[in-house]
N, C-alpha and C. Protein backbone atom coordinates (compact mmCIF):
# COMPACT_ATOMS: atom_id res chain seq x y z
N UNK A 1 28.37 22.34 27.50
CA UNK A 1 29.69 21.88 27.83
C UNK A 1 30.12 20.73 26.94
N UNK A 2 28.99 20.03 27.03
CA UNK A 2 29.66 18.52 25.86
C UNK A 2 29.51 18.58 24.30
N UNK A 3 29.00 20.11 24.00
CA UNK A 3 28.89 20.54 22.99
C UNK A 3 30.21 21.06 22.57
N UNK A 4 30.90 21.82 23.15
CA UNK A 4 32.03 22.27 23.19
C UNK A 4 33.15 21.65 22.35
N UNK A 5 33.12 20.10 23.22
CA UNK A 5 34.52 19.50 23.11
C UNK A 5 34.41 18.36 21.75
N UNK A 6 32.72 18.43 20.71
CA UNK A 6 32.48 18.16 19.80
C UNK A 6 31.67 16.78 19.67
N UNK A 7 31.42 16.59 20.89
CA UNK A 7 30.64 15.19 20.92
C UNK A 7 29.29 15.33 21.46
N UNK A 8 28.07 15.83 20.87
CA UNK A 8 26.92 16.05 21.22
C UNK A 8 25.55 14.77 21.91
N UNK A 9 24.87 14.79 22.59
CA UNK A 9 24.10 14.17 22.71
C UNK A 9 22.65 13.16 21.78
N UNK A 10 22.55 12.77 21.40
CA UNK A 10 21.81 12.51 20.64
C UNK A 10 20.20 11.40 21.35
N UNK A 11 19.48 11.88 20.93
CA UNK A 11 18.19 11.36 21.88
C UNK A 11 17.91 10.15 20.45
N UNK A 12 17.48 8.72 21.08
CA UNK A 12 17.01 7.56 20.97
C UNK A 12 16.02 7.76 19.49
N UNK A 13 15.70 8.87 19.09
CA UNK A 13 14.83 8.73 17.84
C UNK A 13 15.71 9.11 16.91
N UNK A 14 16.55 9.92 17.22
CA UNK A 14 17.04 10.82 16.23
C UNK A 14 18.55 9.64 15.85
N UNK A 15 18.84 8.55 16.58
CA UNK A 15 19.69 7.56 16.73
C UNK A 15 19.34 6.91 15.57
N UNK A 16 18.09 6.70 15.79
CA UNK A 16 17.25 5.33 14.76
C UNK A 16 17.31 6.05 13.87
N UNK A 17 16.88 7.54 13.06
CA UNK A 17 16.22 7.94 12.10
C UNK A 17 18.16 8.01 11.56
N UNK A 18 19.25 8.33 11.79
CA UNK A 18 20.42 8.70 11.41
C UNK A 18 20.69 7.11 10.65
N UNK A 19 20.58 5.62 11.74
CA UNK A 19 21.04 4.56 11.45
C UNK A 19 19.87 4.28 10.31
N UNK A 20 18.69 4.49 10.14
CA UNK A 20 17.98 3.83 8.57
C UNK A 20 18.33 4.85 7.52
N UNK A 21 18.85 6.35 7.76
CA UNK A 21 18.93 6.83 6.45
C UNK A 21 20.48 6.29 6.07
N UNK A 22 21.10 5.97 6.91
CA UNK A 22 22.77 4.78 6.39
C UNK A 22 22.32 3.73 5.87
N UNK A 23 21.45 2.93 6.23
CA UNK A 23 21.04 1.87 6.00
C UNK A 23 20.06 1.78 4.39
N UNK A 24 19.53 2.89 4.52
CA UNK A 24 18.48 2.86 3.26
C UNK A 24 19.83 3.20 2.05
N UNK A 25 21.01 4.29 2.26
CA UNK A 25 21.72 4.99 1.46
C UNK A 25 22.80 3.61 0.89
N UNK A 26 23.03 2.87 1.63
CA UNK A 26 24.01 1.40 1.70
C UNK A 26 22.81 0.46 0.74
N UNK A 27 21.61 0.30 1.11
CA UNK A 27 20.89 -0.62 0.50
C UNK A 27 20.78 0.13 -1.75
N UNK A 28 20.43 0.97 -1.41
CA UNK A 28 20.51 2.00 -2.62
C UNK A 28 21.27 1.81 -3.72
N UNK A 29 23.04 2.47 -2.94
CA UNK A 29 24.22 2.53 -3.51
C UNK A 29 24.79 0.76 -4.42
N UNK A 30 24.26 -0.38 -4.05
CA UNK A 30 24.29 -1.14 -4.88
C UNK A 30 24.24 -2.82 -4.23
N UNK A 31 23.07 -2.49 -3.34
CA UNK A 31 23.28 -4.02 -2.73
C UNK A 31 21.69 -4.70 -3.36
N UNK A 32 21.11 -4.14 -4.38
CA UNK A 32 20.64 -4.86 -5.59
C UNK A 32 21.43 -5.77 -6.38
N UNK A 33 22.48 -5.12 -6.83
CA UNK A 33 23.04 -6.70 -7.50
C UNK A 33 23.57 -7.47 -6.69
N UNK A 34 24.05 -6.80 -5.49
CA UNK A 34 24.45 -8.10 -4.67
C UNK A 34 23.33 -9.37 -4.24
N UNK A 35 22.01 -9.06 -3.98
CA UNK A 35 20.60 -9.86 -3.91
C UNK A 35 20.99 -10.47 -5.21
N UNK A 36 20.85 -10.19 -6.46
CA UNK A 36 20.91 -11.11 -7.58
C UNK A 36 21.36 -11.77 -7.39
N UNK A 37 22.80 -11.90 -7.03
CA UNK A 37 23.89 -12.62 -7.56
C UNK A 37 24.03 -13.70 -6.20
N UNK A 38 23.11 -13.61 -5.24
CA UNK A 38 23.30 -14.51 -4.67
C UNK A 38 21.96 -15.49 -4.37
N UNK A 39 21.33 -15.00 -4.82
CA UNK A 39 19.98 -15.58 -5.45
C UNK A 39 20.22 -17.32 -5.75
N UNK A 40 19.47 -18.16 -4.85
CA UNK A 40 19.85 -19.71 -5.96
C UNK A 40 18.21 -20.10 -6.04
N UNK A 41 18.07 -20.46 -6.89
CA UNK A 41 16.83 -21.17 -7.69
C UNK A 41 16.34 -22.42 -5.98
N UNK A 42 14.93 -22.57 -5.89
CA UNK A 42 14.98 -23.24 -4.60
C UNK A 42 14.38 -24.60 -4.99
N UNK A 43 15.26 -25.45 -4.30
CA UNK A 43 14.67 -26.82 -4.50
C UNK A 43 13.81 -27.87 -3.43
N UNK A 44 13.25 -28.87 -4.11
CA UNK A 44 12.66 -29.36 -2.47
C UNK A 44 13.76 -30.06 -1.52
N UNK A 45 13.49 -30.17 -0.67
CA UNK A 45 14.79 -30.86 0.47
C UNK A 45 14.25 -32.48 0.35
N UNK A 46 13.07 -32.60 0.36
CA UNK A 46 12.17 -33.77 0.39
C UNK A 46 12.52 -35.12 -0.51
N UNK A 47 13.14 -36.14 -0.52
CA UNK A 47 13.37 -36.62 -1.57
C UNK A 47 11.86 -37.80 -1.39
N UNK A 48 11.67 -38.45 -2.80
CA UNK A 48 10.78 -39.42 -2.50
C UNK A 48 11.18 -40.87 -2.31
N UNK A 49 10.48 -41.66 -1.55
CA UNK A 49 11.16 -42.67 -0.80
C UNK A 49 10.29 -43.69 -1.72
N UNK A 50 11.16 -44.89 -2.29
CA UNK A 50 10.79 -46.10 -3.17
C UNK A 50 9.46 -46.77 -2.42
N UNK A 51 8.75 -47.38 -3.30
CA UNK A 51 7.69 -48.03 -2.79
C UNK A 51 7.91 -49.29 -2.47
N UNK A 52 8.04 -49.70 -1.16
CA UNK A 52 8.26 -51.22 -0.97
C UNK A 52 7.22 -51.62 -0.55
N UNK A 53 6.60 -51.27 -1.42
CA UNK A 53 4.95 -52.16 -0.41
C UNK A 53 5.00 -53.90 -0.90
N UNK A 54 5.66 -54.39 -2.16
CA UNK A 54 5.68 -55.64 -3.05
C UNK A 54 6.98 -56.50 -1.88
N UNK A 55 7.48 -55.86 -0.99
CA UNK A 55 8.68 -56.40 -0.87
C UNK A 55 8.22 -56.75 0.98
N UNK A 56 7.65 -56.01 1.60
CA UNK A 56 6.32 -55.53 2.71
C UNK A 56 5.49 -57.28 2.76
N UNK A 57 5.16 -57.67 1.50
CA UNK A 57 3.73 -57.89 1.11
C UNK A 57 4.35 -59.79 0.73
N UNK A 58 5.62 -59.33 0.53
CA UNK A 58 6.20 -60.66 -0.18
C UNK A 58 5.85 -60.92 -1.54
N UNK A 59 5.58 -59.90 -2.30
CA UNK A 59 5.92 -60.16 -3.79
C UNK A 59 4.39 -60.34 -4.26
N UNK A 60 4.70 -60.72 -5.91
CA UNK A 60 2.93 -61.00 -6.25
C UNK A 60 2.93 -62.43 -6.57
């Protein structure tokens, strides 16, 4: 009956296996250069903090 009116059932595996072959066909078709191009070189967040140990210490 629900075949009929063009909207079929679809069982939970066959869901997943439909959404990764979109997903693999989208990754494929050209979202390699999109990864490049948004690619940034990584830096440390960490900065280094001055040594006040002379200033701590009261000088030499």
């Amino acid at each position: 009956m629900s075949e009929e009116k063009g909207t079929r059932k679809v069982d939970l595996a066959e869901a997943i296996r439909s959404k990764l072959e979109q997903k693999k066909k989208q990754a494929g078709s050209g979202s390699t250069a999109f990864h490049d191009s948004q690619t940034k070189k990584l830096t440390t967040q960490n900065n280094k903090k001055p040594n006040n140990q002379r200033r701590r210490t009261g000088g030499s």
